[in-house]
PDB file of N, CA and C in Angstrom:
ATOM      1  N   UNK A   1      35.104  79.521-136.857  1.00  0.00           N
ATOM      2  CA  UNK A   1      34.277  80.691-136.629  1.00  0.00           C
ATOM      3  C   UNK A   1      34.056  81.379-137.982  1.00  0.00           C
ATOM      4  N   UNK A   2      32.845  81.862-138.333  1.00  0.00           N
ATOM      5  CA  UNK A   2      32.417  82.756-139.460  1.00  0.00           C
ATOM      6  C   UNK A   2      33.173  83.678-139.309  1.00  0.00           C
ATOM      7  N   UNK A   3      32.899  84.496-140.686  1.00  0.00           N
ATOM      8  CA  UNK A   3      32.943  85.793-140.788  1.00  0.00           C
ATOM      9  C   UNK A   3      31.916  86.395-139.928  1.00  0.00           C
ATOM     10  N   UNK A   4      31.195  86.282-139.751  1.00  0.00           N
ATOM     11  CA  UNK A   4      29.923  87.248-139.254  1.00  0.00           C
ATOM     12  C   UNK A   4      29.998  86.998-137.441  1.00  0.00           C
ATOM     13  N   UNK A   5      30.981  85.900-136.952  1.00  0.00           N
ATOM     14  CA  UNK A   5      31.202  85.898-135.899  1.00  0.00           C
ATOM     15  C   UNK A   5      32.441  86.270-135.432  1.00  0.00           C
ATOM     16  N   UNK A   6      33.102  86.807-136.413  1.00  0.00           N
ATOM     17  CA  UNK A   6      34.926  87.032-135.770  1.00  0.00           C
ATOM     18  C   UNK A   6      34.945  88.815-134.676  1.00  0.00           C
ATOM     19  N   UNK A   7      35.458  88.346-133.790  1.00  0.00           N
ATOM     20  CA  UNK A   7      35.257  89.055-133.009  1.00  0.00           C
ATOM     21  C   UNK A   7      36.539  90.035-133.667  1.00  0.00           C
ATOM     22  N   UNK A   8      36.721  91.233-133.003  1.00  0.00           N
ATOM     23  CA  UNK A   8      37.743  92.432-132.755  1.00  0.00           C
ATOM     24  C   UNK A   8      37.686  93.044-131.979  1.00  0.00           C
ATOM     25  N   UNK A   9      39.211  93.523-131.867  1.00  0.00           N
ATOM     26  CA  UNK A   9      39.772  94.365-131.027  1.00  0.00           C
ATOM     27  C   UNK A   9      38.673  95.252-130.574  1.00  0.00           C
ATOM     28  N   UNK A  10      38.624  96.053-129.728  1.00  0.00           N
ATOM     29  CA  UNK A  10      37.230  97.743-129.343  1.00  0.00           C
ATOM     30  C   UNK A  10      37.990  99.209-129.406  1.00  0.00           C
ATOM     31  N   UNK A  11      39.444  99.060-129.289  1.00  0.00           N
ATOM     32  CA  UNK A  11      40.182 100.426-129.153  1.00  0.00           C
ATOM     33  C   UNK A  11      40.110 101.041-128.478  1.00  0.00           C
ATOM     34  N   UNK A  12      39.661 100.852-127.001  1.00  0.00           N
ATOM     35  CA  UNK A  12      39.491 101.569-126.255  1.00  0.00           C
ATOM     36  C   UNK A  12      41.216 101.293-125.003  1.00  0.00           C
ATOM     37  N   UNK A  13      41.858 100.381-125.356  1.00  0.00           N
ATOM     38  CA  UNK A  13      42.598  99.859-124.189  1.00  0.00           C
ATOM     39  C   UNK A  13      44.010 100.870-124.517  1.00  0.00           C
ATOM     40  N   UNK A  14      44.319 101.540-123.533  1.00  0.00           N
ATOM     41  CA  UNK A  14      45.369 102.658-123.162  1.00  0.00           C
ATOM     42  C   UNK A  14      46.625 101.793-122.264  1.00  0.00           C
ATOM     43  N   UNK A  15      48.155 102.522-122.649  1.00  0.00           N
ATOM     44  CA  UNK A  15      49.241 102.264-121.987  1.00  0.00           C
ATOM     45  C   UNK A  15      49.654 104.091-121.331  1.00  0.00           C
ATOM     46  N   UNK A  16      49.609 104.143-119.972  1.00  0.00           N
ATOM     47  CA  UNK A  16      50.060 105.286-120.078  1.00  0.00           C
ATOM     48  C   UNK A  16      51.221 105.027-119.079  1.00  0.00           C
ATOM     49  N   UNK A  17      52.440 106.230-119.134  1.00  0.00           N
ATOM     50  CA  UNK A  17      53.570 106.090-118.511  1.00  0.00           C
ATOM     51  C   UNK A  17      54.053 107.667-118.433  1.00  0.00           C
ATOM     52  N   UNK A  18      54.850 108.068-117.286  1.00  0.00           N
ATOM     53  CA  UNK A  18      55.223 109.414-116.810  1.00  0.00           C
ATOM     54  C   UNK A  18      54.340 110.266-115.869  1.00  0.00           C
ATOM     55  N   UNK A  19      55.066 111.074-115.488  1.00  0.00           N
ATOM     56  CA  UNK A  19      54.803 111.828-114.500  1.00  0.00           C
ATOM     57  C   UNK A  19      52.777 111.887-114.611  1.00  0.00           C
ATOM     58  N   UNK A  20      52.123 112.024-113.267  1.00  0.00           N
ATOM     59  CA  UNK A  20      50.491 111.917-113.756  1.00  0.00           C
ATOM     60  C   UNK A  20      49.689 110.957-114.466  1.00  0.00           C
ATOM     61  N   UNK A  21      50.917 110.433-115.134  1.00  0.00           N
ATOM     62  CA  UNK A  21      50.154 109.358-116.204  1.00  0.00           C
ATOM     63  C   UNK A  21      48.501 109.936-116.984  1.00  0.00           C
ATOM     64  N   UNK A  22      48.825 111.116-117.218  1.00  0.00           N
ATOM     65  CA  UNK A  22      47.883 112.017-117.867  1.00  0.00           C
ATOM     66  C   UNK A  22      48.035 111.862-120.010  1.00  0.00           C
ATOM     67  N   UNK A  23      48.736 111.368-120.437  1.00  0.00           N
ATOM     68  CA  UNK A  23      48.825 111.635-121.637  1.00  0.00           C
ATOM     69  C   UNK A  23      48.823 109.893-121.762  1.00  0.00           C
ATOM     70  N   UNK A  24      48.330 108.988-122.532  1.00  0.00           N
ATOM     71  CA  UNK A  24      48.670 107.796-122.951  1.00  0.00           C
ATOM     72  C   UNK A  24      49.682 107.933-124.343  1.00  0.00           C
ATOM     73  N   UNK A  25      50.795 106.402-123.853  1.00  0.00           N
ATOM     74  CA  UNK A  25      51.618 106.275-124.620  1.00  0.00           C
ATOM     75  C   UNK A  25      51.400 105.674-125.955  1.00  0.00           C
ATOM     76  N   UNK A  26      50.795 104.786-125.877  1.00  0.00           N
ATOM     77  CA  UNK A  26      49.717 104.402-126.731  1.00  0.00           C
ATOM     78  C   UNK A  26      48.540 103.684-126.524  1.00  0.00           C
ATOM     79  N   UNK A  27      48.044 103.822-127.900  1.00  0.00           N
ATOM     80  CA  UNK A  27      46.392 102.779-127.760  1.00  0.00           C
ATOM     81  C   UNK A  27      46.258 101.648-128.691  1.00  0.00           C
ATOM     82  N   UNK A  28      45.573 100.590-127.881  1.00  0.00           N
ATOM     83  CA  UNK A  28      45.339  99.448-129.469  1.00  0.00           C
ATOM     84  C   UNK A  28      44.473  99.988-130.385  1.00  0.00           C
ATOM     85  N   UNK A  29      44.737  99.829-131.737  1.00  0.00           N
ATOM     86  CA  UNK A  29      43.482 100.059-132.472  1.00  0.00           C
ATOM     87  C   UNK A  29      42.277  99.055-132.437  1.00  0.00           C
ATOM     88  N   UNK A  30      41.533  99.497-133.045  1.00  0.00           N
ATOM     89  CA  UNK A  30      39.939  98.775-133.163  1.00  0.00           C
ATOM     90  C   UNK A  30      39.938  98.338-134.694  1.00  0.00           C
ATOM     91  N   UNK A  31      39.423  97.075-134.323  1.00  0.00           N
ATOM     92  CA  UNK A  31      38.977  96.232-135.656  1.00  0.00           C
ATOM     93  C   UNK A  31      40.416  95.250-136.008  1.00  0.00           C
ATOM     94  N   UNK A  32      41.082  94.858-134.638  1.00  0.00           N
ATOM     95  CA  UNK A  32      42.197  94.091-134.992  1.00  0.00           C
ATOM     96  C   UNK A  32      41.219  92.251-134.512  1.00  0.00           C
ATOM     97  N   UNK A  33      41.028  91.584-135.567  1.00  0.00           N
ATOM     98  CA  UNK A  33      40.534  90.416-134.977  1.00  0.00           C
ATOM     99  C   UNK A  33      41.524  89.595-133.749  1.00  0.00           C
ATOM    100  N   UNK A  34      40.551  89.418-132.953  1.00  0.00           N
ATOM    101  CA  UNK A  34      41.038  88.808-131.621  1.00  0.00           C
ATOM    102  C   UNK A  34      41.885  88.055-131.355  1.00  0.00           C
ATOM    103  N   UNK A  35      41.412  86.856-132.468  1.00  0.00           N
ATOM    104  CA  UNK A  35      42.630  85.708-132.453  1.00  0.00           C
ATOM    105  C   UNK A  35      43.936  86.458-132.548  1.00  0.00           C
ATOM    106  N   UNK A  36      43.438  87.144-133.732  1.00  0.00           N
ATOM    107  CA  UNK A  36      45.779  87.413-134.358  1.00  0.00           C
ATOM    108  C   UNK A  36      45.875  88.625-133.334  1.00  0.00           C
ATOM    109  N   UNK A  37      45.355  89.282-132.661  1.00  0.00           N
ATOM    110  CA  UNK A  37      45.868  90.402-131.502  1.00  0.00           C
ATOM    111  C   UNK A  37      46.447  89.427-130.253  1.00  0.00           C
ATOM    112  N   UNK A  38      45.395  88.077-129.928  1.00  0.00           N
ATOM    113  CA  UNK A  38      45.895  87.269-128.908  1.00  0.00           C
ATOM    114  C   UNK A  38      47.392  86.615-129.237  1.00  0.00           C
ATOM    115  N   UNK A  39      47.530  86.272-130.433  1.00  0.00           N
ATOM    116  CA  UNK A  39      48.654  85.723-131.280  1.00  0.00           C
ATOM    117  C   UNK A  39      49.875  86.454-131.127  1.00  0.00           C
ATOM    118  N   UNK A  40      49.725  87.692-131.619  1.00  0.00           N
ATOM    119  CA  UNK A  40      50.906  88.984-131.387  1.00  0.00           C
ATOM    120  C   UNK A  40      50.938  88.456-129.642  1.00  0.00           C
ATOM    121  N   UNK A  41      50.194  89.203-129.114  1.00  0.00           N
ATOM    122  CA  UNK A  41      50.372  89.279-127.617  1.00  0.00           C
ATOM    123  C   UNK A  41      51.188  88.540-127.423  1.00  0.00           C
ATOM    124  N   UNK A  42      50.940  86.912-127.165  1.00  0.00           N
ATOM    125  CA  UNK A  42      51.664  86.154-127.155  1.00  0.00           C
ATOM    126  C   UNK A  42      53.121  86.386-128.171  1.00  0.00           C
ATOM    127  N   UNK A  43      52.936  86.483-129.026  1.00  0.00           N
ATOM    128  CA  UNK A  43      54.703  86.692-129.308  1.00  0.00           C
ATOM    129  C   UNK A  43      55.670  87.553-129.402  1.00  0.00           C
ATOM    130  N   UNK A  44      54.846  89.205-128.448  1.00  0.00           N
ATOM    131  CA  UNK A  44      55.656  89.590-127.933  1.00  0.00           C
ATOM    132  C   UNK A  44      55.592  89.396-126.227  1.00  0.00           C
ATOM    133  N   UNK A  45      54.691  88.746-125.600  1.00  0.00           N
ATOM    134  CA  UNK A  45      55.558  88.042-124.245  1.00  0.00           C
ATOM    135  C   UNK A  45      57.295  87.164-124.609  1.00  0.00           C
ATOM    136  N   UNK A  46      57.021  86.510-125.700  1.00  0.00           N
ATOM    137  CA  UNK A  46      58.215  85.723-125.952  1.00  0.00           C
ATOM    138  C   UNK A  46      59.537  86.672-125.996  1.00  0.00           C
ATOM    139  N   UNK A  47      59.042  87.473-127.108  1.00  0.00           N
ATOM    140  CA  UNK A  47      60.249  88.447-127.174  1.00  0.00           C
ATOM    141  C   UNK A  47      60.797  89.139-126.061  1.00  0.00           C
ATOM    142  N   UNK A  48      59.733  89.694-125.046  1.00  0.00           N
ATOM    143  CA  UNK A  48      59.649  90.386-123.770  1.00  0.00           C
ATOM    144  C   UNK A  48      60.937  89.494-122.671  1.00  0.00           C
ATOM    145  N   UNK A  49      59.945  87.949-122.685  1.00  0.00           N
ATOM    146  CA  UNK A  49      60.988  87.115-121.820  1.00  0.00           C
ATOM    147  C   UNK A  49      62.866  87.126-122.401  1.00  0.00           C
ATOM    148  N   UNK A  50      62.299  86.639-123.381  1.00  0.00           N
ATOM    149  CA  UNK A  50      64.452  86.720-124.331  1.00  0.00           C
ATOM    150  C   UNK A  50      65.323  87.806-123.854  1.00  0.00           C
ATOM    151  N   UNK A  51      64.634  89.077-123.883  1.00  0.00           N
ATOM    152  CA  UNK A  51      65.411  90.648-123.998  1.00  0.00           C
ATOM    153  C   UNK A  51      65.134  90.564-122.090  1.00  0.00           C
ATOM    154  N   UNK A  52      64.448  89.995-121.557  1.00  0.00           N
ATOM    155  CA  UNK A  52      64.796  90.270-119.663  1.00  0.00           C
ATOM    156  C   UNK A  52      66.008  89.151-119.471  1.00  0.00           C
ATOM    157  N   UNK A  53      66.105  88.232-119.869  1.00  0.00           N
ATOM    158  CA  UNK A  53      66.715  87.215-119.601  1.00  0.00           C
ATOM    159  C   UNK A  53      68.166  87.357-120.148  1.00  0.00           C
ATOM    160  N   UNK A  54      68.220  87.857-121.349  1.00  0.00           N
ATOM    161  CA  UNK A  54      69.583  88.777-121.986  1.00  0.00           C
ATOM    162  C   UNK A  54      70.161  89.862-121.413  1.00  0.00           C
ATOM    163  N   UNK A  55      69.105  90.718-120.854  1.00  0.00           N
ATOM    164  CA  UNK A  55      69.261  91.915-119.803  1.00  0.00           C
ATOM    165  C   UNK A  55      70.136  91.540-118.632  1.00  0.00           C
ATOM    166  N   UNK A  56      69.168  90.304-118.072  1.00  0.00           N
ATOM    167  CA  UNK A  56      70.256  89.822-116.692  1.00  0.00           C
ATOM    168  C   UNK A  56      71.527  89.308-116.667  1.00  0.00           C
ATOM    169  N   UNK A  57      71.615  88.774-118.124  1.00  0.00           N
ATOM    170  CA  UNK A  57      72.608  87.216-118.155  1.00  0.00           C
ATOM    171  C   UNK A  57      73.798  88.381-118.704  1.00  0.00           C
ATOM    172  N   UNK A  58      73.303  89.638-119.078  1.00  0.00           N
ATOM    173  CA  UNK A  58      74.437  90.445-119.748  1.00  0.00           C
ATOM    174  C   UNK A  58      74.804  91.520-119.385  1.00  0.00           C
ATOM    175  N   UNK A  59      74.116  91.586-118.389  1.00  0.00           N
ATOM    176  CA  UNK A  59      73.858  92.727-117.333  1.00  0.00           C
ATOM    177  C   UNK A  59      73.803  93.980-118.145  1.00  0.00           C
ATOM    178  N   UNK A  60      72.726  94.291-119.180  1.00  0.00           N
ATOM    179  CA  UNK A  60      72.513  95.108-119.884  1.00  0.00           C
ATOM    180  C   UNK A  60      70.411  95.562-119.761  1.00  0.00           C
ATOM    181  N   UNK A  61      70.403  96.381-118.541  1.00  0.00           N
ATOM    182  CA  UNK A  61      69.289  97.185-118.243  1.00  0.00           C
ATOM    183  C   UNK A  61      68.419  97.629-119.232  1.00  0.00           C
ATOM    184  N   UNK A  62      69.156  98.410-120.329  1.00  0.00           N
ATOM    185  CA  UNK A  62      67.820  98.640-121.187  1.00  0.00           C
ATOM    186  C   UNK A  62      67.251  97.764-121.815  1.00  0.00           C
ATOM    187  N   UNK A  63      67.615  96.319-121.623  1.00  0.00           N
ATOM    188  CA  UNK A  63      67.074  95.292-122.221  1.00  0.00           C
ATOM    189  C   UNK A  63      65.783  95.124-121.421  1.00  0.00           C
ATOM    190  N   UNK A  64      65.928  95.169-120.513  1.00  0.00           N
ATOM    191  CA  UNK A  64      65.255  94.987-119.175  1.00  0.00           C
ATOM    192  C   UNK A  64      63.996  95.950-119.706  1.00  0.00           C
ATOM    193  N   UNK A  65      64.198  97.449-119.363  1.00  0.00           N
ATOM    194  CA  UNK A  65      62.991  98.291-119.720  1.00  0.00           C
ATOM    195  C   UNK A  65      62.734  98.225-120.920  1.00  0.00           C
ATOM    196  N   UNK A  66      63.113  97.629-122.478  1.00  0.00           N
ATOM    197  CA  UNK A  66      62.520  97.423-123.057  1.00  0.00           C
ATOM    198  C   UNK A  66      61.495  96.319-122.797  1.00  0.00           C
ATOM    199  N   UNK A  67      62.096  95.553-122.613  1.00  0.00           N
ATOM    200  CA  UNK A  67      60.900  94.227-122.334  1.00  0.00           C
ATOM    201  C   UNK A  67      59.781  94.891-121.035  1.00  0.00           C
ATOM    202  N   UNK A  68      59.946  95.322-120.183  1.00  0.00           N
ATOM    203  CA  UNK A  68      58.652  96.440-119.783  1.00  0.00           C
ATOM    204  C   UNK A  68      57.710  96.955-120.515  1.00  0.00           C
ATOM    205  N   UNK A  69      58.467  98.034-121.801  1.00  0.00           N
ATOM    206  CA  UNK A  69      57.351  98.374-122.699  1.00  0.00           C
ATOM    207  C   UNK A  69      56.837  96.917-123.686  1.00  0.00           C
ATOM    208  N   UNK A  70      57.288  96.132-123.837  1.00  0.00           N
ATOM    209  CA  UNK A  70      56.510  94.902-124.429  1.00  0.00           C
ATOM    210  C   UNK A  70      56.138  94.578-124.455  1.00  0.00           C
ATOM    211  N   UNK A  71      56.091  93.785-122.693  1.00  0.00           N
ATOM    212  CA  UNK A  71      55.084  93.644-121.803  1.00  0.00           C
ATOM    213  C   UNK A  71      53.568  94.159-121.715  1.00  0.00           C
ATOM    214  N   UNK A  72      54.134  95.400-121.330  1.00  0.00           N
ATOM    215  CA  UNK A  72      52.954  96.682-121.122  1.00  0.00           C
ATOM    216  C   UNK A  72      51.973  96.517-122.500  1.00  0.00           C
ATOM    217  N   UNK A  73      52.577  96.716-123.658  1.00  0.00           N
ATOM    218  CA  UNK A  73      51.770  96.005-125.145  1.00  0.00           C
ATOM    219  C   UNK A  73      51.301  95.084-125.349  1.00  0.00           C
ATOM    220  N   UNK A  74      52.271  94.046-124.985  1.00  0.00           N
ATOM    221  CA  UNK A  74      51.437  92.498-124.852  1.00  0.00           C
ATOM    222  C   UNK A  74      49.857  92.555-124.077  1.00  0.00           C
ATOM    223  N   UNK A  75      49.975  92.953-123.011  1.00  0.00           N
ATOM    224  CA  UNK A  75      48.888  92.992-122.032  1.00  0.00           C
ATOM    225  C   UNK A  75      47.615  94.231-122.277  1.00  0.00           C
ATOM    226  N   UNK A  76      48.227  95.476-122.977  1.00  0.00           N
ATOM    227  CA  UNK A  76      46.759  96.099-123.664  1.00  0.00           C
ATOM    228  C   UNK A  76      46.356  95.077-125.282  1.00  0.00           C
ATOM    229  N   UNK A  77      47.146  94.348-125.510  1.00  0.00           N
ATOM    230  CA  UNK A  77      46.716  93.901-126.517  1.00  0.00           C
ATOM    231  C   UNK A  77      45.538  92.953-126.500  1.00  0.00           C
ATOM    232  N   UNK A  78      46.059  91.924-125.094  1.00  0.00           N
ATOM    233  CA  UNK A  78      45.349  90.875-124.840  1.00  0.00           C
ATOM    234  C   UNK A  78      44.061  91.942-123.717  1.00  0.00           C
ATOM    235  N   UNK A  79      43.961  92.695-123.342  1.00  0.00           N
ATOM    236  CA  UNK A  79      42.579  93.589-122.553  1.00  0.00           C
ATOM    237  C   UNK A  79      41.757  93.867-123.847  1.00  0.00           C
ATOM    238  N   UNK A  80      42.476  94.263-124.884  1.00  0.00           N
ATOM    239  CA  UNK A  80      41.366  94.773-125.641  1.00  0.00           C
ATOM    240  C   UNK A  80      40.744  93.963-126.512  1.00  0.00           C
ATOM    241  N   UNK A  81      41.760  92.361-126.710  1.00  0.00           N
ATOM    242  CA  UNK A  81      40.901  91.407-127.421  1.00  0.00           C
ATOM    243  C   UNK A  81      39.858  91.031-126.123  1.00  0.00           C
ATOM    244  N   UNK A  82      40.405  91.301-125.497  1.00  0.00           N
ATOM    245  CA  UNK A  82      39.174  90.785-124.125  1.00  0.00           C
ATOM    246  C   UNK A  82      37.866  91.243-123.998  1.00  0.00           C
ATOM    247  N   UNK A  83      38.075  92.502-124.346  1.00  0.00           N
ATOM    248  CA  UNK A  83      37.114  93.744-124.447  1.00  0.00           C
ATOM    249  C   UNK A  83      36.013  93.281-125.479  1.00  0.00           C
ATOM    250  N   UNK A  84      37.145  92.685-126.748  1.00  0.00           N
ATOM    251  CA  UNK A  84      36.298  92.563-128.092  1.00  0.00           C
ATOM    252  C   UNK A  84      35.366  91.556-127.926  1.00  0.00           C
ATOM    253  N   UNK A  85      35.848  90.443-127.608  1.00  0.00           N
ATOM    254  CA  UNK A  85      35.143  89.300-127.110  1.00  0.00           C
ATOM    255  C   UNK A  85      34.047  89.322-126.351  1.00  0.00           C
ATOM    256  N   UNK A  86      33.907  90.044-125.478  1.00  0.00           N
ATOM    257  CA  UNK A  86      32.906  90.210-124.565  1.00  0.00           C
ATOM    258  C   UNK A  86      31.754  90.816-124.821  1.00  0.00           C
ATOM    259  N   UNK A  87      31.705  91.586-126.552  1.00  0.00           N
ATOM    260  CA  UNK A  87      30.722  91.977-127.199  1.00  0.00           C
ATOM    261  C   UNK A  87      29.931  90.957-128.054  1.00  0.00           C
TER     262      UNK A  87
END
Protein backbone atom coordinates (compact mmCIF):
# COMPACT_ATOMS: atom_id res chain seq x y z
CA UNK A 1 0.00 0.00 0.00
CA UNK A 2 1.20 3.70 -0.80
CA UNK A 3 1.64 6.42 1.11
CA UNK A 4 -1.25 8.20 -0.34
CA UNK A 5 -3.34 5.08 0.46
CA UNK A 6 -2.45 4.25 4.16
CA UNK A 7 -5.37 4.44 5.95
CA UNK A 8 -5.72 5.85 9.90
CA UNK A 9 -7.10 5.68 12.88
CA UNK A 10 -10.53 8.67 12.91
CA UNK A 11 -10.44 9.36 16.84
CA UNK A 12 -13.59 9.25 17.33
CA UNK A 13 -13.77 5.63 19.24
CA UNK A 14 -14.52 6.11 23.21
CA UNK A 15 -14.04 3.57 26.34
CA UNK A 16 -16.34 4.70 28.96
CA UNK A 17 -16.69 3.07 32.52
CA UNK A 18 -18.60 4.16 35.96
CA UNK A 19 -21.52 5.18 37.29
CA UNK A 20 -23.77 6.82 33.91
CA UNK A 21 -20.95 6.08 31.86
CA UNK A 22 -21.12 9.90 31.22
CA UNK A 23 -17.34 10.88 31.23
CA UNK A 24 -15.07 8.55 28.79
CA UNK A 25 -12.07 6.82 30.12
CA UNK A 26 -10.33 7.15 27.22
CA UNK A 27 -10.13 7.82 23.44
CA UNK A 28 -8.00 6.47 20.49
CA UNK A 29 -6.21 9.11 18.86
CA UNK A 30 -6.49 9.99 15.14
CA UNK A 31 -3.87 9.56 12.58
CA UNK A 32 -2.64 6.17 14.14
CA UNK A 33 -2.14 4.05 10.75
CA UNK A 34 -4.43 1.07 10.77
CA UNK A 35 -2.18 -1.67 10.24
CA UNK A 36 0.12 -0.88 13.49
CA UNK A 37 -3.27 0.12 15.63
CA UNK A 38 -4.60 -3.49 14.30
CA UNK A 39 -1.04 -4.85 15.36
CA UNK A 40 -1.12 -3.26 19.00
CA UNK A 41 -4.72 -4.49 19.28
CA UNK A 42 -3.72 -7.69 18.68
CA UNK A 43 -0.88 -7.65 21.15
CA UNK A 44 -2.63 -6.44 23.74
CA UNK A 45 -5.45 -9.26 23.35
CA UNK A 46 -2.27 -11.46 24.00
CA UNK A 47 -1.29 -9.70 26.99
CA UNK A 48 -5.09 -9.46 28.07
CA UNK A 49 -5.34 -13.46 27.65
CA UNK A 50 -1.75 -14.17 29.90
CA UNK A 51 -2.89 -11.70 32.91
CA UNK A 52 -6.82 -13.66 32.83
CA UNK A 53 -5.25 -16.91 32.73
CA UNK A 54 -2.58 -15.90 35.59
CA UNK A 55 -5.58 -14.30 37.38
CA UNK A 56 -7.32 -17.76 37.50
CA UNK A 57 -4.39 -20.17 37.78
CA UNK A 58 -3.31 -17.75 40.83
CA UNK A 59 -6.34 -16.81 41.97
CA UNK A 60 -5.30 -13.22 41.80
CA UNK A 61 -8.54 -10.92 40.54
CA UNK A 62 -6.92 -7.82 39.71
CA UNK A 63 -5.26 -9.62 37.10
CA UNK A 64 -8.51 -10.42 35.88
CA UNK A 65 -9.85 -6.61 35.77
CA UNK A 66 -6.82 -5.58 34.41
CA UNK A 67 -7.07 -7.67 31.43
CA UNK A 68 -10.81 -6.10 31.18
CA UNK A 69 -9.29 -2.72 30.75
CA UNK A 70 -7.02 -4.26 27.89
CA UNK A 71 -9.47 -5.79 26.41
CA UNK A 72 -11.76 -2.79 26.44
CA UNK A 73 -8.44 -0.99 24.50
CA UNK A 74 -7.75 -3.70 22.33
CA UNK A 75 -11.31 -3.46 20.93
CA UNK A 76 -11.59 0.63 20.66
CA UNK A 77 -8.42 0.22 18.99
CA UNK A 78 -9.47 -2.28 16.44
CA UNK A 79 -13.32 0.03 16.00
CA UNK A 80 -11.39 2.87 15.21
CA UNK A 81 -8.97 1.26 12.71
CA UNK A 82 -12.31 0.06 11.43
CA UNK A 83 -13.67 3.42 11.33
CA UNK A 84 -10.40 4.50 9.47
CA UNK A 85 -10.69 2.03 6.86
CA UNK A 86 -14.02 2.59 5.90
CA UNK A 87 -13.02 6.11 4.70
Amino acid sequence: MSKEETKFTVGKTTFYQGANQTHPLFRIEAGIPCQSAREQASELMGYARDMTLDGLMEDKPHLIWASHYLCALAKALMDDAELGMMR
